[in-house]
Protein backbone atom coordinates (compact mmCIF):
# COMPACT_ATOMS: atom_id res chain seq x y z
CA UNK A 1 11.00 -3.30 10.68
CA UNK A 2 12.53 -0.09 10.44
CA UNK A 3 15.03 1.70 13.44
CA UNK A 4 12.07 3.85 14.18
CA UNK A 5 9.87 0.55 14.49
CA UNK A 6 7.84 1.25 11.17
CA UNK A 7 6.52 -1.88 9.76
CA UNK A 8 7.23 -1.81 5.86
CA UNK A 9 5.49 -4.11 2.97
CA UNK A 10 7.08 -5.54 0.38
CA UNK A 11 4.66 -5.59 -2.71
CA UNK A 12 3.90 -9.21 -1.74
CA UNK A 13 2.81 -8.49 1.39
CA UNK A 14 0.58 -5.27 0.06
CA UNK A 15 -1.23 -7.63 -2.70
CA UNK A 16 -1.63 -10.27 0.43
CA UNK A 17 -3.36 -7.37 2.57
CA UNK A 18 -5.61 -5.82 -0.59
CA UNK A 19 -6.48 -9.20 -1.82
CA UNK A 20 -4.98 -8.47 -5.45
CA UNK A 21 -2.95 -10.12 -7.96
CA UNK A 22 0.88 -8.76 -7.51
CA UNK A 23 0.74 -7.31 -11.06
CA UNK A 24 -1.54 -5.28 -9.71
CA UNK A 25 -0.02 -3.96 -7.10
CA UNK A 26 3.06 -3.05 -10.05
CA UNK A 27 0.73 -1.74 -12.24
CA UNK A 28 -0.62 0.90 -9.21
CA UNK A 29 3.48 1.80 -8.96
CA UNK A 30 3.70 2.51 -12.27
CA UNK A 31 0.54 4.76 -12.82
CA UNK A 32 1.78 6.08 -9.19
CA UNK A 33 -2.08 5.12 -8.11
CA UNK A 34 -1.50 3.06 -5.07
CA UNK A 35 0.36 3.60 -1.81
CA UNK A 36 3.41 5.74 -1.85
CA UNK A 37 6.12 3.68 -2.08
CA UNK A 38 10.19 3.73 -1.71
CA UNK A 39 12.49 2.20 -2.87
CA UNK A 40 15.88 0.28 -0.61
CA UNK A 41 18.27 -0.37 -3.53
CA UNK A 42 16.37 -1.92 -6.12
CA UNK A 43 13.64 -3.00 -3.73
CA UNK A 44 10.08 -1.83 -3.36
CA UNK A 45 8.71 -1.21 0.09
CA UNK A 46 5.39 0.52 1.61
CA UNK A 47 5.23 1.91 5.18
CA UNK A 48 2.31 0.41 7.29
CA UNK A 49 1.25 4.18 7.94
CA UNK A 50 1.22 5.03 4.22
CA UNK A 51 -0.90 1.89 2.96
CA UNK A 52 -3.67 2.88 5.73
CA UNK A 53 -3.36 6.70 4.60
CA UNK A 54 -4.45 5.39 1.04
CA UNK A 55 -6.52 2.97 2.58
CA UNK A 56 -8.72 5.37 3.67
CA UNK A 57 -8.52 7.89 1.03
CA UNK A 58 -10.42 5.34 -1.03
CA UNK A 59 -12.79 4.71 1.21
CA UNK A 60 -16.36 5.80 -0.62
CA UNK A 61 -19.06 7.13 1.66
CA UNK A 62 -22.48 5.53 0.77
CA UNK A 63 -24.77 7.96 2.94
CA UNK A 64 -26.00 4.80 4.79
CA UNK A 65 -26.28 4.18 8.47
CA UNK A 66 -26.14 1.18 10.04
C-alpha cells in the first residue's frame, strides 16, 4: 500500500480480479484501453480507485429490472 493507504495492483493482481489472461491485461496498456496505470521504475501498478472507476465505466445498462 501506498503512504496515503491506496491499495495498488500489479498487472497480476488486475488479470486475477478481471478474470483475464495477463497478456491481456498488457495488451489493454498498450492500446491505453484498460485502467489507468503508472508506472514505479520500470514497474506497472493500478490504484484500487482507478480499476473500479473503469470498472464501472464499462458497465452496459440492459434496461432490465430485476
Amino acid at each position: 500500500m501506498s503512504e496515503r493507504g491506496e491499495k495498488h495492483l500489479s498487472p497480476e493482481d488486475l488479470a486475477e480480479r478481471e478474470g483475464v489472461p495477463l497478456e491481456t491485461v498488457y495488451k489493454w496498456n498498450k492500446m491505453r484501453t484498460g485502467p489507468a496505470f503508472m508506472r514505479i521504475g520500470r514497474h506497472c501498478r493500478y490504484r484500487l480507485a482507478d480499476v473500479i472507476a473503469w470498472e464501472k465505466s464499462r458497465t452496459i445498462a440492459t434496461g432490465r429490472t430485476a
